[in-house]
C-alpha atoms as a PDB file:
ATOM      1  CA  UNK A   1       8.227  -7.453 -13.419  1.00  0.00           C
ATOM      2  CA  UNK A   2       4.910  -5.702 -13.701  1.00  0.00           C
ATOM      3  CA  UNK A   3       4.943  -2.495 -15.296  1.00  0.00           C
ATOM      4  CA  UNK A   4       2.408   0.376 -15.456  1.00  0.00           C
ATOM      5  CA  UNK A   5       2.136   2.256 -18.754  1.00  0.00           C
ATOM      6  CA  UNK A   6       2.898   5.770 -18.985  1.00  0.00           C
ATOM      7  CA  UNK A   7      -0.615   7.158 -20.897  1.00  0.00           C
ATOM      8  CA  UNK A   8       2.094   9.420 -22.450  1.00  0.00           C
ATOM      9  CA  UNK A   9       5.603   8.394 -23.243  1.00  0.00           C
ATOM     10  CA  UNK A  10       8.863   9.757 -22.958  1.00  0.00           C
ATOM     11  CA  UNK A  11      11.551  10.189 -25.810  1.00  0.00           C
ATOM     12  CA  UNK A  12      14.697  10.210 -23.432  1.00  0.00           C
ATOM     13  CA  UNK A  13      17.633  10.705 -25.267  1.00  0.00           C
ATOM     14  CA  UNK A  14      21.226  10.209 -23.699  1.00  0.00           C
ATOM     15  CA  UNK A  15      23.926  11.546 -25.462  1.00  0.00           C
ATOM     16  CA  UNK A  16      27.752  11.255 -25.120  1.00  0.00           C
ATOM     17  CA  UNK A  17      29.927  14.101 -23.927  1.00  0.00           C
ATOM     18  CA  UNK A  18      32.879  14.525 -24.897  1.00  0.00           C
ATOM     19  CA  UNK A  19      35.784  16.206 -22.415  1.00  0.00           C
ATOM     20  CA  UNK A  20      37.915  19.036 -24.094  1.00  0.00           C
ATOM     21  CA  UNK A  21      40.555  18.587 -21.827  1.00  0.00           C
ATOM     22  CA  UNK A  22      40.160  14.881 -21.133  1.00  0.00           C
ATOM     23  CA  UNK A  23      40.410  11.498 -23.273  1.00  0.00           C
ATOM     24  CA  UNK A  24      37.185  10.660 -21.679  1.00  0.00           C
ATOM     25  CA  UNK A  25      33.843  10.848 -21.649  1.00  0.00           C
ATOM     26  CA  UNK A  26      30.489  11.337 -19.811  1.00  0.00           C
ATOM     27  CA  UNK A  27      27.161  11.165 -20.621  1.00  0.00           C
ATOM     28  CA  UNK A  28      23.729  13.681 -19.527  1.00  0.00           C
ATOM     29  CA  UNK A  29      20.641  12.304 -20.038  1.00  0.00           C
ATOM     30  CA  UNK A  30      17.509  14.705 -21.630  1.00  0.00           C
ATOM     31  CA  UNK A  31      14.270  14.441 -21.519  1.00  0.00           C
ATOM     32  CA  UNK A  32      11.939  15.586 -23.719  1.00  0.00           C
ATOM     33  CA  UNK A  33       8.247  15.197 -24.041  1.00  0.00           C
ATOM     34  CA  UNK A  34       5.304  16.136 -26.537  1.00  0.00           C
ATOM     35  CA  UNK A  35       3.528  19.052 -25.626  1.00  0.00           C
ATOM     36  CA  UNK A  36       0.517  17.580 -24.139  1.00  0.00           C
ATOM     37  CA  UNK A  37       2.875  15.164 -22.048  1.00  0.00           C
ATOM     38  CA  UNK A  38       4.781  18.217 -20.951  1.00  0.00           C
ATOM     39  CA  UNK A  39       0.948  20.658 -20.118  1.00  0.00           C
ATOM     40  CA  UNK A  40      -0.594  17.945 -17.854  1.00  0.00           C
ATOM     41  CA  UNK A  41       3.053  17.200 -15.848  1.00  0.00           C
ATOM     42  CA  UNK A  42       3.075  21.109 -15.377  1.00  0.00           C
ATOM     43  CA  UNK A  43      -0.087  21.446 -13.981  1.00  0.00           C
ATOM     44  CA  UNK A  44       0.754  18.232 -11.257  1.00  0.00           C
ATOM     45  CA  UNK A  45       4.166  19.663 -10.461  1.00  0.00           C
ATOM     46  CA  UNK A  46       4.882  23.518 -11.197  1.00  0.00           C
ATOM     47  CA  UNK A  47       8.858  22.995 -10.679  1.00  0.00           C
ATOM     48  CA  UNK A  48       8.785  21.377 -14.190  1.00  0.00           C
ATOM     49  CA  UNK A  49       9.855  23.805 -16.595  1.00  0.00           C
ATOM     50  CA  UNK A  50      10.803  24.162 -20.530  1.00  0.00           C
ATOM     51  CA  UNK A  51      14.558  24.514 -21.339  1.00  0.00           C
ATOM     52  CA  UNK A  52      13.718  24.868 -25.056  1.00  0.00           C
ATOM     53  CA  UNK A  53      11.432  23.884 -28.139  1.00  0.00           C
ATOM     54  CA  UNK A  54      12.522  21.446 -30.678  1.00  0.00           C
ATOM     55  CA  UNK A  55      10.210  21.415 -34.187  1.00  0.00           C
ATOM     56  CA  UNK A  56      10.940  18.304 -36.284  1.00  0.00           C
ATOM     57  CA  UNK A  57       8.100  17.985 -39.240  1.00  0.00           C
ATOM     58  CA  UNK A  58       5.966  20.064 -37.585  1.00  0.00           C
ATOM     59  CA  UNK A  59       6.229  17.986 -33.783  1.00  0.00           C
ATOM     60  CA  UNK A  60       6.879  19.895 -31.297  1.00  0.00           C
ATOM     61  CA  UNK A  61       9.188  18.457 -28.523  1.00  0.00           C
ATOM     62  CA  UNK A  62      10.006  20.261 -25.126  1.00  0.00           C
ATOM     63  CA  UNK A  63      13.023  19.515 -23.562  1.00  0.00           C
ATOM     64  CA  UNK A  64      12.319  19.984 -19.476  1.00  0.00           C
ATOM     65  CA  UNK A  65      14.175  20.585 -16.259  1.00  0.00           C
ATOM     66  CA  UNK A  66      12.816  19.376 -12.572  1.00  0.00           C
ATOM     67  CA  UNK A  67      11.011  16.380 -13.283  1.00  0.00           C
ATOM     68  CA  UNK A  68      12.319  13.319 -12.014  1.00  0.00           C
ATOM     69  CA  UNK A  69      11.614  10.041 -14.066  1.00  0.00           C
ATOM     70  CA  UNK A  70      10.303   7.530 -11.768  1.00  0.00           C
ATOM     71  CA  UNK A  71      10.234   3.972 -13.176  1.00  0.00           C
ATOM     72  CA  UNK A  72      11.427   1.259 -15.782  1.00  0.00           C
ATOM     73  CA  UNK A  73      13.922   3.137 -18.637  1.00  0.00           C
ATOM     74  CA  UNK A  74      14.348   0.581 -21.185  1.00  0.00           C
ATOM     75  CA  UNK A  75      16.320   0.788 -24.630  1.00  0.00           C
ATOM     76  CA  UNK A  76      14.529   0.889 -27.526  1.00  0.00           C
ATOM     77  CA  UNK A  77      14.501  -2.649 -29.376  1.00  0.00           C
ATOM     78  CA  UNK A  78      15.085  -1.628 -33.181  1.00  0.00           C
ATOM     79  CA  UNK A  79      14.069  -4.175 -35.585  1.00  0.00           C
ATOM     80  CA  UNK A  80      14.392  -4.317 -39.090  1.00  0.00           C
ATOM     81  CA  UNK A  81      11.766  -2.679 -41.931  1.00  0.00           C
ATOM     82  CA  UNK A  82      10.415  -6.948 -42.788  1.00  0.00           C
ATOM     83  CA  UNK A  83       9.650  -7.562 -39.431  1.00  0.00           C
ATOM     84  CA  UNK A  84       8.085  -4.270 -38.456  1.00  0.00           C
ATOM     85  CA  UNK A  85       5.842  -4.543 -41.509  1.00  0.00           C
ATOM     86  CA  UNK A  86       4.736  -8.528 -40.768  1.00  0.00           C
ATOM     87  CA  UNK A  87       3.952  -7.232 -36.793  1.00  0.00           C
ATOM     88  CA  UNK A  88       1.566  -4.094 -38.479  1.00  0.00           C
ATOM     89  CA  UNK A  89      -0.153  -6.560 -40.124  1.00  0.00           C
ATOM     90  CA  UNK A  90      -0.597  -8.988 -37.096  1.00  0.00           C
ATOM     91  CA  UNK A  91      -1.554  -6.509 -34.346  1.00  0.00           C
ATOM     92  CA  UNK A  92      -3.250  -3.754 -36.626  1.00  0.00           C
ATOM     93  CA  UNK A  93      -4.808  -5.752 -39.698  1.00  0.00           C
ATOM     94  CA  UNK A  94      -3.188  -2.504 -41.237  1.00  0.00           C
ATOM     95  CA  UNK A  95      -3.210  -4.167 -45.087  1.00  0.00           C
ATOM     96  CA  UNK A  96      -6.934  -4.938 -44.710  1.00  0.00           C
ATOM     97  CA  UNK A  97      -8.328  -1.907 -42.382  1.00  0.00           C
ATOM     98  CA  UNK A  98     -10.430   0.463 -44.304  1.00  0.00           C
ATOM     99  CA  UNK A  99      -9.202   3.928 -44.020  1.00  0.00           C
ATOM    100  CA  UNK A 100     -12.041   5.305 -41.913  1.00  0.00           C
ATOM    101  CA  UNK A 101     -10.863   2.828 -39.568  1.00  0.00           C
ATOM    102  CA  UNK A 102      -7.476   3.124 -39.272  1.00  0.00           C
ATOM    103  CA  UNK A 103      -6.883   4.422 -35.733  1.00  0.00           C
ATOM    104  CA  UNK A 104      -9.145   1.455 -34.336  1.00  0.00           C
ATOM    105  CA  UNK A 105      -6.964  -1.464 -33.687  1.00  0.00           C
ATOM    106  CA  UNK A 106      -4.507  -0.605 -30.775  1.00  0.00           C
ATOM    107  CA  UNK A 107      -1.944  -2.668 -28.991  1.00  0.00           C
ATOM    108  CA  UNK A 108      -3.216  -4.951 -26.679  1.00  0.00           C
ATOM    109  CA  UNK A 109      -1.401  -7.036 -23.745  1.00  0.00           C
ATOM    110  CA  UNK A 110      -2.102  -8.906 -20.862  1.00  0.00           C
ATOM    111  CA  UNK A 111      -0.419  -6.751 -18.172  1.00  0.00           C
ATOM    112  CA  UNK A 112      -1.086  -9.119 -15.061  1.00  0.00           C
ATOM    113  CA  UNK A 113      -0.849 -13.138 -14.436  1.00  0.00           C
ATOM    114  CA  UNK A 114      -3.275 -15.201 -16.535  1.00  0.00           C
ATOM    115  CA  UNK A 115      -4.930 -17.809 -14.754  1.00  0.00           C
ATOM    116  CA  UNK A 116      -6.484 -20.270 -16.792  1.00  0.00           C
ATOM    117  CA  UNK A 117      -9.567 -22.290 -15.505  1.00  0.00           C
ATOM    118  CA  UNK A 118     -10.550 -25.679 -18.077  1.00  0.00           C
ATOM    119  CA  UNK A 119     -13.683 -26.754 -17.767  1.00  0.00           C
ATOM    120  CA  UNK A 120     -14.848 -30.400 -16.881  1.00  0.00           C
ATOM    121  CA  UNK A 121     -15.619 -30.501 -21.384  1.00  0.00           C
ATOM    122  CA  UNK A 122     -11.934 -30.412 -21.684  1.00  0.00           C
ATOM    123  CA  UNK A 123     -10.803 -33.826 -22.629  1.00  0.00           C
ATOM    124  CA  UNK A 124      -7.435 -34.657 -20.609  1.00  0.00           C
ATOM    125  CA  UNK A 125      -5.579 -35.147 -24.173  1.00  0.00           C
ATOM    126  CA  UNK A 126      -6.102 -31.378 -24.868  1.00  0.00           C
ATOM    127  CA  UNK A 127      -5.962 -30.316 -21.588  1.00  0.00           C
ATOM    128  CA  UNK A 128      -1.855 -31.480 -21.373  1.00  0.00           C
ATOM    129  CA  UNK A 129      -1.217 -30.065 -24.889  1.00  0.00           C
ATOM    130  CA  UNK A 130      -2.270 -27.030 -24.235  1.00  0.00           C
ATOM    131  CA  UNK A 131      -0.921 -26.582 -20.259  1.00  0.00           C
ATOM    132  CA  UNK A 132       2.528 -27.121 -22.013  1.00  0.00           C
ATOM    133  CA  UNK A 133       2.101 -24.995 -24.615  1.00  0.00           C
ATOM    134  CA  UNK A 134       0.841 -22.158 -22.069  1.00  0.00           C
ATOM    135  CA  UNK A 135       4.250 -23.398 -19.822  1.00  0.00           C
ATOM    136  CA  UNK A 136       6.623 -22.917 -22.754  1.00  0.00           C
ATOM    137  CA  UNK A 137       5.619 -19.192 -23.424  1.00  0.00           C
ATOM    138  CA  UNK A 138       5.350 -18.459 -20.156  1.00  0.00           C
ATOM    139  CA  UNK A 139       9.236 -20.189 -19.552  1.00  0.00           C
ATOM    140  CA  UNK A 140      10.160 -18.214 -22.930  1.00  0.00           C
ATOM    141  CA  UNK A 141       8.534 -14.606 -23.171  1.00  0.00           C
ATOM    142  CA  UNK A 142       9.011 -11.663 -20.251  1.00  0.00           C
ATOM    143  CA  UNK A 143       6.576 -10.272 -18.974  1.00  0.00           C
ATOM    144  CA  UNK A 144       3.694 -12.823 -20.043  1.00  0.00           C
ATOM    145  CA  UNK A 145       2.651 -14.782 -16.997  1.00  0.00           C
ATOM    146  CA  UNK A 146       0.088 -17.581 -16.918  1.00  0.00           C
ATOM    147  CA  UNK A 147      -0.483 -20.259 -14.378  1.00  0.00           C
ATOM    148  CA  UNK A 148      -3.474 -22.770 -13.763  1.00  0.00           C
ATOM    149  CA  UNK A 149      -6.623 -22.635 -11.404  1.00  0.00           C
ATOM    150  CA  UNK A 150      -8.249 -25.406 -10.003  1.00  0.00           C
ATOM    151  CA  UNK A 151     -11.158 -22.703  -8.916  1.00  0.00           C
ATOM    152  CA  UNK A 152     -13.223 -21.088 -11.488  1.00  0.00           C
ATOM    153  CA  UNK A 153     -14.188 -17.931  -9.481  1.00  0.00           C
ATOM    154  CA  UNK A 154     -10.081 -17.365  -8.960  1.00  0.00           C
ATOM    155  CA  UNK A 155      -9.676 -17.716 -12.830  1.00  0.00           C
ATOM    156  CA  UNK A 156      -9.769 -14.919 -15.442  1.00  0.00           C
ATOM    157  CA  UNK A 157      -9.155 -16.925 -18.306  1.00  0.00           C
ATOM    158  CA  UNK A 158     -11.562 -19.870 -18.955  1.00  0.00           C
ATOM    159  CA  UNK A 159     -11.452 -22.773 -21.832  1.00  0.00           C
ATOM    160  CA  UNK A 160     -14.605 -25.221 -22.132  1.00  0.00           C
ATOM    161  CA  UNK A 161     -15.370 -27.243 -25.026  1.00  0.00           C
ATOM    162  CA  UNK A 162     -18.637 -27.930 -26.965  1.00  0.00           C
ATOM    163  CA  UNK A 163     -18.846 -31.491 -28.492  1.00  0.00           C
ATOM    164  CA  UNK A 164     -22.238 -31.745 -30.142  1.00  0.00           C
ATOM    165  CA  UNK A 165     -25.503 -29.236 -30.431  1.00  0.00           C
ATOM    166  CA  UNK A 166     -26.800 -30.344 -26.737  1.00  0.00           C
ATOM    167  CA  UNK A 167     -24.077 -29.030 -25.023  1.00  0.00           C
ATOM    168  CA  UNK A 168     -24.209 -25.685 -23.646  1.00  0.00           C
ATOM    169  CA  UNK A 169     -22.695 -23.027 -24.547  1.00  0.00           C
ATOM    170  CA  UNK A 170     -20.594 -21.086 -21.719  1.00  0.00           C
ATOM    171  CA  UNK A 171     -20.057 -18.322 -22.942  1.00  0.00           C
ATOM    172  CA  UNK A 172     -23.411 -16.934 -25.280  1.00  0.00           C
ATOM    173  CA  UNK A 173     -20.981 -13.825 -26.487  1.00  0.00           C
ATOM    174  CA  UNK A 174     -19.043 -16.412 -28.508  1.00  0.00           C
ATOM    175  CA  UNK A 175     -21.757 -16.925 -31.662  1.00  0.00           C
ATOM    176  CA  UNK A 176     -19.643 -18.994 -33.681  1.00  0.00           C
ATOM    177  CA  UNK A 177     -18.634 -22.604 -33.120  1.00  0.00           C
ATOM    178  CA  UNK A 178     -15.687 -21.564 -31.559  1.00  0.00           C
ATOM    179  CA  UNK A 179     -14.204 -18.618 -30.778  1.00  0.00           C
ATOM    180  CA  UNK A 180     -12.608 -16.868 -27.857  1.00  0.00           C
ATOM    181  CA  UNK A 181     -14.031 -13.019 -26.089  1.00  0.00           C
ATOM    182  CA  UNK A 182     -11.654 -11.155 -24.430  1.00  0.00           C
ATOM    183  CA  UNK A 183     -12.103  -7.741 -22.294  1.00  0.00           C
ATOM    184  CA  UNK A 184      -9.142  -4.921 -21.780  1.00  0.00           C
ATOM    185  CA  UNK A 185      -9.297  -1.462 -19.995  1.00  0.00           C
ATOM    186  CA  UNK A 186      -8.746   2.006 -21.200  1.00  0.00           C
ATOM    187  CA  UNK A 187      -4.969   1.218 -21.208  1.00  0.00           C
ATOM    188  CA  UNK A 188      -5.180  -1.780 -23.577  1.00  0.00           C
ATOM    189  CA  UNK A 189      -4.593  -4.348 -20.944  1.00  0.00           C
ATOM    190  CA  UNK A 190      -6.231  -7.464 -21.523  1.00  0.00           C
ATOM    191  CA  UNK A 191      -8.249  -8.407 -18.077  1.00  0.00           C
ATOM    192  CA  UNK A 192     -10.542 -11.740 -19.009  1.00  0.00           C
ATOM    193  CA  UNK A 193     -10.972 -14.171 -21.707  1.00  0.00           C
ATOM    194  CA  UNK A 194     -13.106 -17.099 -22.326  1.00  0.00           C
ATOM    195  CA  UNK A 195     -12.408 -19.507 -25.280  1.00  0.00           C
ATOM    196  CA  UNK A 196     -14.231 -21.837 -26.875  1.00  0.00           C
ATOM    197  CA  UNK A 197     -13.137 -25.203 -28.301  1.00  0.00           C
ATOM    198  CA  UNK A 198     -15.095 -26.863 -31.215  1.00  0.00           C
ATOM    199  CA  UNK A 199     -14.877 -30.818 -30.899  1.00  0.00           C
ATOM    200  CA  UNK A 200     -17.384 -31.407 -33.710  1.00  0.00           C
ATOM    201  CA  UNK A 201     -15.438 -31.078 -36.766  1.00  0.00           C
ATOM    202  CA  UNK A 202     -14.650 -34.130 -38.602  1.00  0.00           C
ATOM    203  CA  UNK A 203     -11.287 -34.136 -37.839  1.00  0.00           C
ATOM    204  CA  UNK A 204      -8.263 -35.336 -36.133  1.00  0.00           C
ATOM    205  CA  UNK A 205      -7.958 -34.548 -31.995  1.00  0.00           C
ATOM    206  CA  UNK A 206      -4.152 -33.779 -33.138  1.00  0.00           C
ATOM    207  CA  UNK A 207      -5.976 -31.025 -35.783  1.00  0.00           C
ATOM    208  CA  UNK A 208      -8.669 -30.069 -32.938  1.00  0.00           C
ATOM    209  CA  UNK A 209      -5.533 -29.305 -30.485  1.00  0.00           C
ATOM    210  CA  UNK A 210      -3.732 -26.855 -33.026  1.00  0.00           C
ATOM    211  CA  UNK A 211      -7.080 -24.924 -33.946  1.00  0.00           C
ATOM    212  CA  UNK A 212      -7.433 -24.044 -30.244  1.00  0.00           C
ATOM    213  CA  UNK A 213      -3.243 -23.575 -29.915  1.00  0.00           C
ATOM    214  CA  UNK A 214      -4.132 -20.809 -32.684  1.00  0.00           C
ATOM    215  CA  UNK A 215      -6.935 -19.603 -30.476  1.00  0.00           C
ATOM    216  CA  UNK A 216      -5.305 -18.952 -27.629  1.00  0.00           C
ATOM    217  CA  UNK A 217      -2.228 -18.085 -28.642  1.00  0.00           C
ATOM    218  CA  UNK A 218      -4.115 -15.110 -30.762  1.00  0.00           C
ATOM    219  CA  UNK A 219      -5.998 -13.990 -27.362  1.00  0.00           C
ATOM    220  CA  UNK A 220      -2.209 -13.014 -25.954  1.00  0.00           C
ATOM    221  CA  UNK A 221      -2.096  -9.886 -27.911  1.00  0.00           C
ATOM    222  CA  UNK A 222      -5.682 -10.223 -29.773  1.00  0.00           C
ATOM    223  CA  UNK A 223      -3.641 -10.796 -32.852  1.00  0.00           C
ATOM    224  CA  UNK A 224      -4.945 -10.924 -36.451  1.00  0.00           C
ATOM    225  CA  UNK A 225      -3.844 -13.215 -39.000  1.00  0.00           C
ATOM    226  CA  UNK A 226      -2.956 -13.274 -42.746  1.00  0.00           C
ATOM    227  CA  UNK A 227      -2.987 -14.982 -45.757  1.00  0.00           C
ATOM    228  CA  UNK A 228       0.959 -15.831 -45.844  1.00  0.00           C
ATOM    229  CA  UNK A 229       1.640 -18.317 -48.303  1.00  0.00           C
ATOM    230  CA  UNK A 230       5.211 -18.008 -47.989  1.00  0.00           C
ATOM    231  CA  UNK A 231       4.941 -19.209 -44.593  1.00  0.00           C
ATOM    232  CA  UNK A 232       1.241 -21.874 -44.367  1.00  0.00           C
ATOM    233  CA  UNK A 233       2.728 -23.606 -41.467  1.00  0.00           C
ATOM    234  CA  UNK A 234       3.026 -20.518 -39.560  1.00  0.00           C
ATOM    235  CA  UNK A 235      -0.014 -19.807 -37.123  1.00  0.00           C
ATOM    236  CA  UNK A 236      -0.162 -16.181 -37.932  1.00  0.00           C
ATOM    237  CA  UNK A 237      -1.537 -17.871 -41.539  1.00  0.00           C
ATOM    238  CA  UNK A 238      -4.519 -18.065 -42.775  1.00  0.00           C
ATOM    239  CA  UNK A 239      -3.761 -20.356 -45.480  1.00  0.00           C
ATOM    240  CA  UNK A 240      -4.406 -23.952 -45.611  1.00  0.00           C
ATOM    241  CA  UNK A 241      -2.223 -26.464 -44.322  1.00  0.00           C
ATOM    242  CA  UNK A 242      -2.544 -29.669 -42.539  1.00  0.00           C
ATOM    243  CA  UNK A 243       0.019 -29.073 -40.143  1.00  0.00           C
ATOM    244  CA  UNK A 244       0.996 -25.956 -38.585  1.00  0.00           C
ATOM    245  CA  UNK A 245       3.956 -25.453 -36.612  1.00  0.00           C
ATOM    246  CA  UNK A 246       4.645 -22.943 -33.825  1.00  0.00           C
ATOM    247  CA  UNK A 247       7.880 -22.054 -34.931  1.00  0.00           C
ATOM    248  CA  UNK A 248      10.637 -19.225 -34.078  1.00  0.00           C
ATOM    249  CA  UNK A 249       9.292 -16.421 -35.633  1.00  0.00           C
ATOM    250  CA  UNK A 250       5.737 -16.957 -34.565  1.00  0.00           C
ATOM    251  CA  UNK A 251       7.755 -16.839 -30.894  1.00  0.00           C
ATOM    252  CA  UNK A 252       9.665 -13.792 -31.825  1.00  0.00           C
ATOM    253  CA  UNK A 253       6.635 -11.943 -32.727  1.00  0.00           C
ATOM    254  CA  UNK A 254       4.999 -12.781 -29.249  1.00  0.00           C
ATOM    255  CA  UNK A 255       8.451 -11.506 -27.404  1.00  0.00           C
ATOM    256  CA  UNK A 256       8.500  -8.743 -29.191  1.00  0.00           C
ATOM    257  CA  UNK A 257       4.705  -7.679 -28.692  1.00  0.00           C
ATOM    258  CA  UNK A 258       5.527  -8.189 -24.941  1.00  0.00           C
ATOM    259  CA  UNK A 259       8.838  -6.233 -24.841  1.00  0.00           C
ATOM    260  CA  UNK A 260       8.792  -2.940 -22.864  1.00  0.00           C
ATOM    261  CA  UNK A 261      11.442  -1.612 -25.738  1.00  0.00           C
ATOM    262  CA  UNK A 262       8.322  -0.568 -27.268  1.00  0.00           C
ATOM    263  CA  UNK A 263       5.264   1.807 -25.853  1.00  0.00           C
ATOM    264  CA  UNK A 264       2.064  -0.143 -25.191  1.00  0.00           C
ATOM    265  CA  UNK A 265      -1.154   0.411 -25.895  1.00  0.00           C
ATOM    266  CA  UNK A 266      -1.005   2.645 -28.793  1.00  0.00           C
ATOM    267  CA  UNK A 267      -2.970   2.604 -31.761  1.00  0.00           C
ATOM    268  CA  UNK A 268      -0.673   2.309 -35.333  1.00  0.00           C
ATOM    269  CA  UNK A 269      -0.313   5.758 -36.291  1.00  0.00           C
ATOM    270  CA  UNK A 270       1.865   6.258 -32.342  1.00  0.00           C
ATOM    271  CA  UNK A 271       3.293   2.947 -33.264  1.00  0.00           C
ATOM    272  CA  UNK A 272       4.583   4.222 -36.026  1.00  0.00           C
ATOM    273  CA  UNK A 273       5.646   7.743 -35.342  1.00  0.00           C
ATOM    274  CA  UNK A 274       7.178   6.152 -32.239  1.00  0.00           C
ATOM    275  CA  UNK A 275       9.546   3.677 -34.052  1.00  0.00           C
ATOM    276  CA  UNK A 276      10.284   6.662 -36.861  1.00  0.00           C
ATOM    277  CA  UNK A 277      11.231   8.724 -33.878  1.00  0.00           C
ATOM    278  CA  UNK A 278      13.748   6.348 -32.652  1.00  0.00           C
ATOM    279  CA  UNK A 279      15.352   5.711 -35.959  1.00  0.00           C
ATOM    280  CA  UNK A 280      16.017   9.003 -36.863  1.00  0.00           C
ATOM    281  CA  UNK A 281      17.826   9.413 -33.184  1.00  0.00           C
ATOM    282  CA  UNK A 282      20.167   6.297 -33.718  1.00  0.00           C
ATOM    283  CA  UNK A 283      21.170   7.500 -36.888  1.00  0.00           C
ATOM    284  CA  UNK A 284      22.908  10.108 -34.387  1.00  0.00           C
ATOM    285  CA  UNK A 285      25.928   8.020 -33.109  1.00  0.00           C
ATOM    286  CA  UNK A 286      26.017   9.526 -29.868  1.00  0.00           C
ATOM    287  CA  UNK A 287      22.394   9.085 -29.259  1.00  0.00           C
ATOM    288  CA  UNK A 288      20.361   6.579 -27.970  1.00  0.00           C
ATOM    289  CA  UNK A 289      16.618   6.423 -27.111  1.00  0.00           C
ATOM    290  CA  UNK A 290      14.233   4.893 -24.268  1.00  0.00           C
ATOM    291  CA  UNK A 291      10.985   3.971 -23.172  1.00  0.00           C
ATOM    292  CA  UNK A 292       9.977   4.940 -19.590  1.00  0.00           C
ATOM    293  CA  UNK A 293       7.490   2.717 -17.985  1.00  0.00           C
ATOM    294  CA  UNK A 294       6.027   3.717 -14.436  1.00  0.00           C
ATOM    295  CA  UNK A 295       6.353   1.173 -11.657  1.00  0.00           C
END
């Protein structure tokens, strides 16, 4: 399902009604936007108009008539306060971000198919490694597609390897021995990527295969790592271990990262206020809240 973000997003709320005369029930969906959501969908469509202001902490949220949501309404995907806090630290560096930095790191995704071109460098022992590790995350998260090119100009993802100091380098943006550079849009969607593959460390091809399993698996969502000794074998860690293991929650961070139950594309202090948002609104009982995605 391809999905087109919403540069704004939408807190729609739908709350149960309950009949005075009736044992039943029905339920009326509102919609209400931030202000600057709610000025530039006025100025496209003058039918939209306010039914009422709603302050919480100082944001101000309109509640509208006349505007018909056209797209992708999906629940909200609520997670508890551990996770939340490990993902921060994985997509936004947040523990290690100075403060004049803080709104830099944003949310990044691949929005269309990857299609991943190896280079003739690629030994065939790495190459089938890493074409079933791309299979099994395609096969196990939605919404993150990749496939295999035989043609380098229909490609948009590339993976070459450098062996020794003759070979040349394919990419001159990558400096260190290897690496990986990836370009995104405006909206945070992740468009190209090359990676590089070092082959001359003094180490195992099984060790050489994980590095580069880390590598690319990090240019899915540009993802940071951390030093998590409670978990070395994880390849979110920076810490050392021999063997590192892609295991479940390493997978549950990448399905979460590409599930529309959050907004994309935001930076951590939306992220945040987002998820706060939504919290406070299933504390309701009768309320529940979504994320609208344009087709």
């Amino acid at each position: 399902m391809k999905i087109k973000l919403f540069n704004y997003f939408f807190l729609l709320f739908t709350t149960l009604l309950l009949a005075q005369h009736h044992n039943s029930a029905s339920f009326k969906s509102v919609i209400r936007m931030n202000k600057r959501a709610f000025n530039e969908i006025k100025k496209k469509n003058k039918e939209v108009d306010s039914l009422g202001f709603y302050v919480e902490k100082g944001d101000t949220l309109i509640e509208v008539s006349g505007y018909e949501l056209k797209g992708v309404r999906i629940a909200y995907e609520e997670k508890d306060s551990l996770f939340l806090e490990r993902y921060k630290q994985l997509v936004y560096n947040k523990k290690y971000q100075r403060k004049v930095d803080r709104l830099a790191p944003t949310m990044k995704i691949w929005k269309d198919k990857i299609k991943i071109y190896f280079d003739k460098s690629v030994d065939k022992y790495y190459k089938t490694h890493l074409v079933d590790f791309a299979k099994y995350l395609d096969k196990e998260v939605d919404s993150l597609k990749i496939s295999f090119v035989k043609n380098k100009e229909e490609s948009n993802y590339v993976i070459y390897a450098i062996e020794n100091d003759t070979d040349v380098n394919l990419d001159p943006r990558i400096l260190s021995k290897e690496g990986y550079y990836l370009n995104w849009n405006g909206k945070q969607n992740i468009y190209e990527c090359t990676l590089k593959m070092n082959k001359q460390q003094d180490i195992s091809n099984e060790q050489i295969l994980t590095n580069t399993k880390i590598l690319f698996f990090k240019t899915l969502g540009y993802f940071f790592q951390n030093y998590d000794t409670s978990n070395c074998s994880s390849y979110f860690s920076t810490c050392k271990k021999e063997k590192k293991v892609f295991d479940k929650k390493d997978l549950e961070i990448l399905k979460y990262h590409y599930s529309y139950g959050i907004c994309k594309g935001t930076n951590i202090d939306t992220f945040e206020k987002n998820h706060k948002d939504a919290k406070e609104a299933l504390k309701n009982g009768n309320t529940k809240m979504y994320f609208v995605h344009e087709n």
